[in-house]
N, C-alpha and C. Protein backbone atom coordinates (compact mmCIF):
# COMPACT_ATOMS: atom_id res chain seq x y z
N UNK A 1 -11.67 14.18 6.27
CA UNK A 1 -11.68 14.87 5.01
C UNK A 1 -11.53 13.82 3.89
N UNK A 2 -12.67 13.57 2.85
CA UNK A 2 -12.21 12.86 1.98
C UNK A 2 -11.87 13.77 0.82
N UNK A 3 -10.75 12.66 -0.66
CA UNK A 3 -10.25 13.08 -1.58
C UNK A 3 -11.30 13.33 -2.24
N UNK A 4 -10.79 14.85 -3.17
CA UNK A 4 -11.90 15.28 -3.76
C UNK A 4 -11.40 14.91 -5.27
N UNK A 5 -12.51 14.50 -5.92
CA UNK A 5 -12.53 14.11 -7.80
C UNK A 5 -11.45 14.65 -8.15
N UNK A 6 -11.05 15.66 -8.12
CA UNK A 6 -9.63 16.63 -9.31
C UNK A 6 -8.75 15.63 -9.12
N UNK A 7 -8.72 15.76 -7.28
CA UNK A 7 -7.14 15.31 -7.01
C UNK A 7 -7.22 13.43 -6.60
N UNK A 8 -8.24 13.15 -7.17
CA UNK A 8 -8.49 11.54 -7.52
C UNK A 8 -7.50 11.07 -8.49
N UNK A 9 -8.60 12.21 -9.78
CA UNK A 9 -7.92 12.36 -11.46
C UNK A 9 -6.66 12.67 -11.40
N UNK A 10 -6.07 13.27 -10.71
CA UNK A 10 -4.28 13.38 -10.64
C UNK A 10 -3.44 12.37 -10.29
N UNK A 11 -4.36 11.41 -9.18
CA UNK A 11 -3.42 10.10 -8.66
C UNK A 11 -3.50 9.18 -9.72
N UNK A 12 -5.07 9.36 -10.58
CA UNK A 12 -5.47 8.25 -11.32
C UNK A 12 -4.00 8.54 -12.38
N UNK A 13 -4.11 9.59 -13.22
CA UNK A 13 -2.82 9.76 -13.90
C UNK A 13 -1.77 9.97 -13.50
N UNK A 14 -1.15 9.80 -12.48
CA UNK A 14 -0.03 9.84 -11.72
C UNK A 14 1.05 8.53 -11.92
N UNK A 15 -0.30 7.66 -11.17
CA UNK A 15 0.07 6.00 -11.25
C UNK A 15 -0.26 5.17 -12.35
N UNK A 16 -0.92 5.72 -13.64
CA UNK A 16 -1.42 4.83 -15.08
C UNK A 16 -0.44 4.23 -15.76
N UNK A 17 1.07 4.84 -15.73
CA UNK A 17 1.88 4.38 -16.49
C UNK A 17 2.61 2.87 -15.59
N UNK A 18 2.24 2.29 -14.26
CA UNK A 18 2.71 1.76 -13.55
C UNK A 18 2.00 -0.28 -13.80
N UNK A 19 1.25 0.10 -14.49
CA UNK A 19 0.65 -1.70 -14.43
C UNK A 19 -0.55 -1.63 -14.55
N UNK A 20 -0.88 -2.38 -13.60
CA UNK A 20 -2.32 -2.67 -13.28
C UNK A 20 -2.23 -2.74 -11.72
N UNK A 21 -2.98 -1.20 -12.03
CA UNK A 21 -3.05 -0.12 -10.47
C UNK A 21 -4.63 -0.27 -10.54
N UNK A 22 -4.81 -0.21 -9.00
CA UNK A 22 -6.39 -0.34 -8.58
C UNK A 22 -6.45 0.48 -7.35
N UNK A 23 -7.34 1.48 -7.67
CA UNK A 23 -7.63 2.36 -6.74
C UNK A 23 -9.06 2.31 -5.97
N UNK A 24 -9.21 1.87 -4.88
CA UNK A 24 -10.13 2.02 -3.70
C UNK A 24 -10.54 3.02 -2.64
N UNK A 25 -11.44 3.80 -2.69
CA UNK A 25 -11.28 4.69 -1.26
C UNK A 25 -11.62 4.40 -0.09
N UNK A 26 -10.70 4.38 0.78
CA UNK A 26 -10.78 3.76 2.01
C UNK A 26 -10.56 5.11 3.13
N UNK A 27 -11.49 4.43 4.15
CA UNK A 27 -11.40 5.65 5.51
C UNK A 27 -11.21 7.27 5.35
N UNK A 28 -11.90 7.70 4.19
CA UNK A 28 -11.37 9.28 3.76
C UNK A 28 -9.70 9.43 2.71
N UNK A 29 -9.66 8.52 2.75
CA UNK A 29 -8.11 8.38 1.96
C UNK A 29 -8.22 7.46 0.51
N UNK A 30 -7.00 7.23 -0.19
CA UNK A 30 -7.35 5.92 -0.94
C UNK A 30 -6.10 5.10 -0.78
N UNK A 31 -6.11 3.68 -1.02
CA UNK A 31 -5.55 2.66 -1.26
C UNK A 31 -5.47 2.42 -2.69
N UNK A 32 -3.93 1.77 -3.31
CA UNK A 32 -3.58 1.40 -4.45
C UNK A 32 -3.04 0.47 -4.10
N UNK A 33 -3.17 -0.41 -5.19
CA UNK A 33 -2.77 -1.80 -5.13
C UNK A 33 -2.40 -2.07 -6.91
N UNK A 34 -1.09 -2.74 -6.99
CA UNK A 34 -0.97 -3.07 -8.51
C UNK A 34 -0.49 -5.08 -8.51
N UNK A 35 -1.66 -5.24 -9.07
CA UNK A 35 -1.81 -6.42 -9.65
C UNK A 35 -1.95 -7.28 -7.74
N UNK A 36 -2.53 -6.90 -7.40
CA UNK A 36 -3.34 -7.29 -6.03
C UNK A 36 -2.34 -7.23 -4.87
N UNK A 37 -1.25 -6.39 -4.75
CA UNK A 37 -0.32 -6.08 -3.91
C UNK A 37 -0.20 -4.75 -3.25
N UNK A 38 -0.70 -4.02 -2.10
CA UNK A 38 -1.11 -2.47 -1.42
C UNK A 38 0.16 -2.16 -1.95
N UNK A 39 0.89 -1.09 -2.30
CA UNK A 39 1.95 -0.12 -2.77
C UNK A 39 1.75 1.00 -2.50
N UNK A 40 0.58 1.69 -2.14
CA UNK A 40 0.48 3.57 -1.68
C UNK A 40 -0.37 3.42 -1.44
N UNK A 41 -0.95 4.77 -0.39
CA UNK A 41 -2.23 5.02 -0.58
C UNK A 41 -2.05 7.02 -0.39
N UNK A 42 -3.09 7.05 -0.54
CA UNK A 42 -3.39 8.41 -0.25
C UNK A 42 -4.28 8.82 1.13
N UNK A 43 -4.02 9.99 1.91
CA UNK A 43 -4.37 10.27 3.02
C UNK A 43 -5.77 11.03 2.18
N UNK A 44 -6.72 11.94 3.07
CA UNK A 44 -7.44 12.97 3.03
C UNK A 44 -6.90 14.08 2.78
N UNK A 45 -5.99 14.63 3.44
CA UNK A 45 -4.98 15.38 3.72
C UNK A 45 -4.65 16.04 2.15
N UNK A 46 -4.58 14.79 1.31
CA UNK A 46 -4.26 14.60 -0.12
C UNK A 46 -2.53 14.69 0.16
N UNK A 47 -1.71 13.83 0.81
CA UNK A 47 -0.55 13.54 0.95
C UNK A 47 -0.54 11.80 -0.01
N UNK A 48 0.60 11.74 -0.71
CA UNK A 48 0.86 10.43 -1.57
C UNK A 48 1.99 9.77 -0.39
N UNK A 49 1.84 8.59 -0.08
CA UNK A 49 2.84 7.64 0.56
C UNK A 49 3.03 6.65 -0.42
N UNK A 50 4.29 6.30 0.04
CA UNK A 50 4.75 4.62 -1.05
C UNK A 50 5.12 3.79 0.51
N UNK A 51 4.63 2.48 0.20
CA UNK A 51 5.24 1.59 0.60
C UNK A 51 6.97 2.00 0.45
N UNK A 52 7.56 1.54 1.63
CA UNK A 52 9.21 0.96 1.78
C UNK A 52 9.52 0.24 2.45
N UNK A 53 10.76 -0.77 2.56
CA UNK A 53 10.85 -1.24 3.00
C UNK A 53 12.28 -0.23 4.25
N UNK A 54 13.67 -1.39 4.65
CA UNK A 54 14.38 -0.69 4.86
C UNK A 54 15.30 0.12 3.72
N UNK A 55 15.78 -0.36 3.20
CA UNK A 55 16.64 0.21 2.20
C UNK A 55 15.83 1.30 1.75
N UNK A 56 14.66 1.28 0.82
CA UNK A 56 14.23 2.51 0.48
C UNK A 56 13.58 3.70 1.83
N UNK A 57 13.67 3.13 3.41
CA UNK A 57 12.78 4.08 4.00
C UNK A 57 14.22 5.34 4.28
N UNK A 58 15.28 4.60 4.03
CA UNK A 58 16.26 5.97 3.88
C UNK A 58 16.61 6.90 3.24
N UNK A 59 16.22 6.57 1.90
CA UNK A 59 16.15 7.57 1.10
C UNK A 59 14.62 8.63 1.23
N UNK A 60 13.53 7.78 1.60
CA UNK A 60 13.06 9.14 1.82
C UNK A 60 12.70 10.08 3.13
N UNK A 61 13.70 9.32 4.22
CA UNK A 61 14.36 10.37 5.31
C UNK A 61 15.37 11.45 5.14
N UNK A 62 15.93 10.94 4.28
CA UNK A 62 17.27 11.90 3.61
C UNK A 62 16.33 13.23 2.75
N UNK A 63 15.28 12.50 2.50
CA UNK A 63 14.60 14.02 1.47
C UNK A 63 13.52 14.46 2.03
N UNK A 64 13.19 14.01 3.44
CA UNK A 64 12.11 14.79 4.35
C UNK A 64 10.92 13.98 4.50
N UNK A 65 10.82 12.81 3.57
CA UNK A 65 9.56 12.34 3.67
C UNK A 65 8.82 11.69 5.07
N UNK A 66 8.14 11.51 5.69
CA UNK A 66 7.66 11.31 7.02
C UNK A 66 6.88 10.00 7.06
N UNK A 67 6.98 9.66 7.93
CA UNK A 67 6.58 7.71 7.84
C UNK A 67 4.80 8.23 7.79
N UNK A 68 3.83 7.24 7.74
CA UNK A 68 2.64 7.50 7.86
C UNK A 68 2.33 6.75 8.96
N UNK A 69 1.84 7.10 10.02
CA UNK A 69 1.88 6.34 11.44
C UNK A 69 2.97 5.41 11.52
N UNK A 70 2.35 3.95 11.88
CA UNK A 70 3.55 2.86 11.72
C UNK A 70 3.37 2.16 11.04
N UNK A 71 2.83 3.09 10.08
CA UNK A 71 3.16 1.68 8.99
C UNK A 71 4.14 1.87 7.76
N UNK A 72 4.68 0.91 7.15
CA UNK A 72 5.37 1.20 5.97
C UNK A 72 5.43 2.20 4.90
N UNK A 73 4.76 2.84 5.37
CA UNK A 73 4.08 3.86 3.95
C UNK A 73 4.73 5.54 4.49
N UNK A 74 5.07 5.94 3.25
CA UNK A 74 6.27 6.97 3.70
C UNK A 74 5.70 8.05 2.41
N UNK A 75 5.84 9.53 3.34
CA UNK A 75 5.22 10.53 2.04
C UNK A 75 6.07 10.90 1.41
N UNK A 76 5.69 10.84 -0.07
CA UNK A 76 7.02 11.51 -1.25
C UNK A 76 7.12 12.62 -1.13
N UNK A 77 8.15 13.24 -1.07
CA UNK A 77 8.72 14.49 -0.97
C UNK A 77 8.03 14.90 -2.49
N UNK A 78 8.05 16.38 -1.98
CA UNK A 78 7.36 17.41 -3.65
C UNK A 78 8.33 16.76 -4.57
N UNK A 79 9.51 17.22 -4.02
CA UNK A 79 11.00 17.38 -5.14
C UNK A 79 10.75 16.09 -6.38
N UNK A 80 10.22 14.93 -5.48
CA UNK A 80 10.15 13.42 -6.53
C UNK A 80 8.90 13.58 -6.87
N UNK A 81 7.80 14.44 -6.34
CA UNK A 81 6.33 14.13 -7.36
C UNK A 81 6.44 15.23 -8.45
N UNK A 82 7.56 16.11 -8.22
CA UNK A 82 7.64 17.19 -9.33
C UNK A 82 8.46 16.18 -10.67
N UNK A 83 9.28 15.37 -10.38
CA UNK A 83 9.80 14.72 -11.59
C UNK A 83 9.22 13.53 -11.84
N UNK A 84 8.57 13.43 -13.10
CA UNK A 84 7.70 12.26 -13.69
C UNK A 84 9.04 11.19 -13.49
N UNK A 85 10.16 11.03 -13.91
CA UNK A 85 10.64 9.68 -14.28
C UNK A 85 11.01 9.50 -12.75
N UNK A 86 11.51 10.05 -11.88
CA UNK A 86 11.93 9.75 -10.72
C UNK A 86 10.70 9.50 -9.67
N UNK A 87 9.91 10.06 -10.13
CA UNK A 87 8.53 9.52 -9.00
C UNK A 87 8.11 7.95 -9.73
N UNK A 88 8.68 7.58 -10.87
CA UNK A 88 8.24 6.39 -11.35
C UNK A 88 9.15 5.38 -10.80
N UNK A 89 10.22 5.69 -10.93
CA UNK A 89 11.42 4.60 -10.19
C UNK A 89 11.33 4.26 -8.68
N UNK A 90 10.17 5.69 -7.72
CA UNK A 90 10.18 5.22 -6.45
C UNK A 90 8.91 4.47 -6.44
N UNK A 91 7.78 4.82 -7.42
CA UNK A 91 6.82 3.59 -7.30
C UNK A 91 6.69 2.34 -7.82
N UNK A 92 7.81 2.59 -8.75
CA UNK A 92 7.70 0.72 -9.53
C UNK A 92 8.40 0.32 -7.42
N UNK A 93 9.74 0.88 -6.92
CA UNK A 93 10.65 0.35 -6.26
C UNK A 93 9.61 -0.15 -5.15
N UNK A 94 8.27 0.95 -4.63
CA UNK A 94 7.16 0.69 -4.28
C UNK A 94 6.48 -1.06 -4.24
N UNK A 95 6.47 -0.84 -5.46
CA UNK A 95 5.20 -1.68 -5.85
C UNK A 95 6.05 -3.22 -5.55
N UNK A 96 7.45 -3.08 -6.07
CA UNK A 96 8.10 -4.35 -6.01
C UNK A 96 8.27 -4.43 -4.12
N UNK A 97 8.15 -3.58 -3.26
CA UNK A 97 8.24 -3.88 -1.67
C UNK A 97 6.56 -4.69 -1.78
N UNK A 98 5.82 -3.84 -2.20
CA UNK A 98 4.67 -4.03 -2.06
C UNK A 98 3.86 -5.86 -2.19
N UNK A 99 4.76 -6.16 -3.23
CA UNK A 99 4.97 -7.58 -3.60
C UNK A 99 5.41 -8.64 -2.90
N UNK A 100 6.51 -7.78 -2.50
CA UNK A 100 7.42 -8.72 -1.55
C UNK A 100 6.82 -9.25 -0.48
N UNK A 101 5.96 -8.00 0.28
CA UNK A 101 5.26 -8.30 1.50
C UNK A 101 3.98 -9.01 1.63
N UNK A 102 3.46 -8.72 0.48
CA UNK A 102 2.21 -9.17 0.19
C UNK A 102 1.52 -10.71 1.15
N UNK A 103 0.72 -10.93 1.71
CA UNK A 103 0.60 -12.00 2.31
C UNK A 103 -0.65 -12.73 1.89
């Protein structure tokens, strides 16, 4: 199942206030990357994951979020995509794992 245009335009403004975000669609899903470092991607499904590392993959076990296979990438709970400033603090926290790992 790939992402359809609306819910493109929702990630596109989702993540605008975050840098310099670059969005790719990959395998039915998309990939984001800010300032050339992966930080989320999006499934088909239309589920949002963030990169975490350890410290942040507990907080979003504590709020239900579910790993995305094995990889680092963990789905945001509604509760944080319903609040603009708090879905921003888990993707800057994102983007800075995203950095870290970067190779």
């Amino acid at each position: 199942m790939a992402i359809d245009e609306g819910f493109r335009a929702y990630v596109e403004e989702l993540f605008l206030p975050l840098g310099d975000v670059r969005i790719k669609a990959m395998m039915g899903g998309l990939m984001l990357w800010e300032s050339g470092a992966p930080f989320a991607l999006v499934t088909g499904d239309c589920r949002i994951h963030l990169k975490a590392d350890d410290t942040a993959r507990a907080e979003f076990e504590r709020r239900g979020g579910e790993q995305f296979k094995r990889m680092p990438y963990w789905e945001v709970p509604a509760e944080v995509l319903e609040d603009p400033e708090l879905f921003t603090e888990w993707a800057e926290r994102a983007i800075a794992v995203g950095h870290a790992t970067a190779s």
